[in-house]
C-alpha atoms as a PDB file:
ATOM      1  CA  UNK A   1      -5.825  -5.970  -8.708  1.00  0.00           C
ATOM      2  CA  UNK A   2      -4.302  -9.186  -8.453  1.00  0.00           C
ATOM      3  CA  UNK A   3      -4.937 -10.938  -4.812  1.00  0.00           C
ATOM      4  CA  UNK A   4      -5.870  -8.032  -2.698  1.00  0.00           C
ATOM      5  CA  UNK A   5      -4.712  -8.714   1.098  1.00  0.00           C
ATOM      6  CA  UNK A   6      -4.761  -5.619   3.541  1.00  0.00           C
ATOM      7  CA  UNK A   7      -7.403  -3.022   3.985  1.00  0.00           C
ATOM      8  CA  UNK A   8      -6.898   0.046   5.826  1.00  0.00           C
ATOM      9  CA  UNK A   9      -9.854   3.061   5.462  1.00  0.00           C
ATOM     10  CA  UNK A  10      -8.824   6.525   7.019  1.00  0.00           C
ATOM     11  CA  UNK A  11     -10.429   9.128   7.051  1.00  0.00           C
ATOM     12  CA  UNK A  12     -12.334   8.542   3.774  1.00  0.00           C
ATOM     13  CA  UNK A  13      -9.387   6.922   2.145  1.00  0.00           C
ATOM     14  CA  UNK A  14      -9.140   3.218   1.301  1.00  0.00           C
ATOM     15  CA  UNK A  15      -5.554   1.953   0.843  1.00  0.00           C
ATOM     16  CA  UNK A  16      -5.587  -1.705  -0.444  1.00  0.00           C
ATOM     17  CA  UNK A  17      -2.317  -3.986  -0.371  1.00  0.00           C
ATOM     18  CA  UNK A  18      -2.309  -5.677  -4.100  1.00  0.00           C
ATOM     19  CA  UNK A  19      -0.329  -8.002  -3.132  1.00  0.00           C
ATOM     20  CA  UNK A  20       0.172  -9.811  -6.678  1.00  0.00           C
ATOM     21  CA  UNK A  21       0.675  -6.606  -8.426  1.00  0.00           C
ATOM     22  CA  UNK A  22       3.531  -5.446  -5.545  1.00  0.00           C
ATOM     23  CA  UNK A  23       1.821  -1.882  -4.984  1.00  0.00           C
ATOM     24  CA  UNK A  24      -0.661  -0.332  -2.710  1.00  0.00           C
ATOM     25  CA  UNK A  25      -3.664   1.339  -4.478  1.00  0.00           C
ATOM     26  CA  UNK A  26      -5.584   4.165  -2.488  1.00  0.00           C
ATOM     27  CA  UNK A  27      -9.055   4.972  -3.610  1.00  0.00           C
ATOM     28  CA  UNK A  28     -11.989   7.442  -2.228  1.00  0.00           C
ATOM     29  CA  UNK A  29     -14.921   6.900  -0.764  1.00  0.00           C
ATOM     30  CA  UNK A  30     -16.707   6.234  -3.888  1.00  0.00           C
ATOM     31  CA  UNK A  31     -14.017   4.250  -4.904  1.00  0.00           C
ATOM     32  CA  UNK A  32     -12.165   5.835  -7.354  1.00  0.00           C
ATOM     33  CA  UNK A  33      -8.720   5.850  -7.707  1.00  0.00           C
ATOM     34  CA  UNK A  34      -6.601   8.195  -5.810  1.00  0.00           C
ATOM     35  CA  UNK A  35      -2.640   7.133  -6.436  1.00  0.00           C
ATOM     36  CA  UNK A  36      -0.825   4.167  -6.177  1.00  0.00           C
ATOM     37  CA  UNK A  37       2.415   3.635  -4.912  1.00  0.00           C
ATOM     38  CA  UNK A  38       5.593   0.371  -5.738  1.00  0.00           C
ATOM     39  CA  UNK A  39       4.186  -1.697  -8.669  1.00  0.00           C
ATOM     40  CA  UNK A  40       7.983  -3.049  -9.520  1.00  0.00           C
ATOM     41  CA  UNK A  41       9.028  -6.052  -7.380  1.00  0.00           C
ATOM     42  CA  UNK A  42      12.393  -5.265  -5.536  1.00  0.00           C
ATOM     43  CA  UNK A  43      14.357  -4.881  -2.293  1.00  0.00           C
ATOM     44  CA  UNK A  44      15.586  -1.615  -2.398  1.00  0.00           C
ATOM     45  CA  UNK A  45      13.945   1.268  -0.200  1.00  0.00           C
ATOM     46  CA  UNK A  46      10.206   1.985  -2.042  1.00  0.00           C
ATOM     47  CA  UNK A  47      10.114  -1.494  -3.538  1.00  0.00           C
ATOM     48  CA  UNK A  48       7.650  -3.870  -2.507  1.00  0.00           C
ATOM     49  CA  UNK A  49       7.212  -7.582  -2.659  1.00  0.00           C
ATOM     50  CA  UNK A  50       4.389  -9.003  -1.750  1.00  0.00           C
ATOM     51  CA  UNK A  51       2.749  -6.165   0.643  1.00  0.00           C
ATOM     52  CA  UNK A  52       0.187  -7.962   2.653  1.00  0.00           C
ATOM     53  CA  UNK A  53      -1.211  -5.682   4.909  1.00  0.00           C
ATOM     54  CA  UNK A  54      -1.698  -2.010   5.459  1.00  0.00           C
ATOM     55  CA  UNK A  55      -2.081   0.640   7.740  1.00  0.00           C
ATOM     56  CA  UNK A  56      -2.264   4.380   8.737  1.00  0.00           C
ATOM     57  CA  UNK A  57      -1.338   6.460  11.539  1.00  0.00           C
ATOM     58  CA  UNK A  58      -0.899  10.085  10.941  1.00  0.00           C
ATOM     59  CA  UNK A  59       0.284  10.963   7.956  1.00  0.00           C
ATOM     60  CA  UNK A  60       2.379   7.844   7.231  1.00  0.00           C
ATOM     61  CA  UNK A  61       1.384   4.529   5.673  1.00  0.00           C
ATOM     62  CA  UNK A  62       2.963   1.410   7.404  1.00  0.00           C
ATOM     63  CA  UNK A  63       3.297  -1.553   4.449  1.00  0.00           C
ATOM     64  CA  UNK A  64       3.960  -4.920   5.743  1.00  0.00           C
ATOM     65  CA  UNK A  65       6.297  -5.951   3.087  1.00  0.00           C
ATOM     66  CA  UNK A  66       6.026  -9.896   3.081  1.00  0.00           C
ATOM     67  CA  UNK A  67       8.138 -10.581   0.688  1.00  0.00           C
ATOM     68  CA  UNK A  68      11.106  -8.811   1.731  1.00  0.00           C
ATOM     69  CA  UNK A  69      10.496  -9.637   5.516  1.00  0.00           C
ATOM     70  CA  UNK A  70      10.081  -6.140   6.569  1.00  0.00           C
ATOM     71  CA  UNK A  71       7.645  -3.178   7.302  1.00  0.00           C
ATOM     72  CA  UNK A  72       8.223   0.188   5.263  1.00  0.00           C
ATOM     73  CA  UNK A  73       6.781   3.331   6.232  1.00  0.00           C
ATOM     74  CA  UNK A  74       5.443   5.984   3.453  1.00  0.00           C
ATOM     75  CA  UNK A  75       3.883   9.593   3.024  1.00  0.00           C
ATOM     76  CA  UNK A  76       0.208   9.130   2.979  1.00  0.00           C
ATOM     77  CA  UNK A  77      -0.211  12.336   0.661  1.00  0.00           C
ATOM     78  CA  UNK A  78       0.415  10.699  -3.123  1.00  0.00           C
ATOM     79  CA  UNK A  79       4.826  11.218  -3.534  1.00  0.00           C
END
């Protein structure tokens, strides 16, 4: 990870904004890796730049995309 910012743990699932690396890396409880989601810098819908924080409600995953002055909303099951 390069500059982790956000933190968000649900229900046994720790979603982490890498800011740096433009993605948002989920892991279990034991901290393994679970799926990861952006990774390529961009604008369009599913890009990130810059994600700073993170959160959960239901089954959706609210990114606060810093970068691209927005917040984007994603499936928290891996796509």
């Amino acid at each position: 990870m390069r500059f982790p910012q956000g933190l968000s743990l649900t229900e046994g699932v720790l979603h982490v904004a890498d800011t740096r690396n433009h993605r948002i890396i989920s892991f279990d409880t034991n901290l393994r890796f679970i799926f990861s989601f952006g990774g390529k810098r961009g604008s369009e819908q599913g890009e990130l730049s810059f994600p700073s924080g993170v959160a959960v409600m239901g089954s959706t995953i609210y990114v606060a995309d810093s970068g691209n002055d927005r917040v984007q909303a994603f499936p928290a099951a891996p796509p």
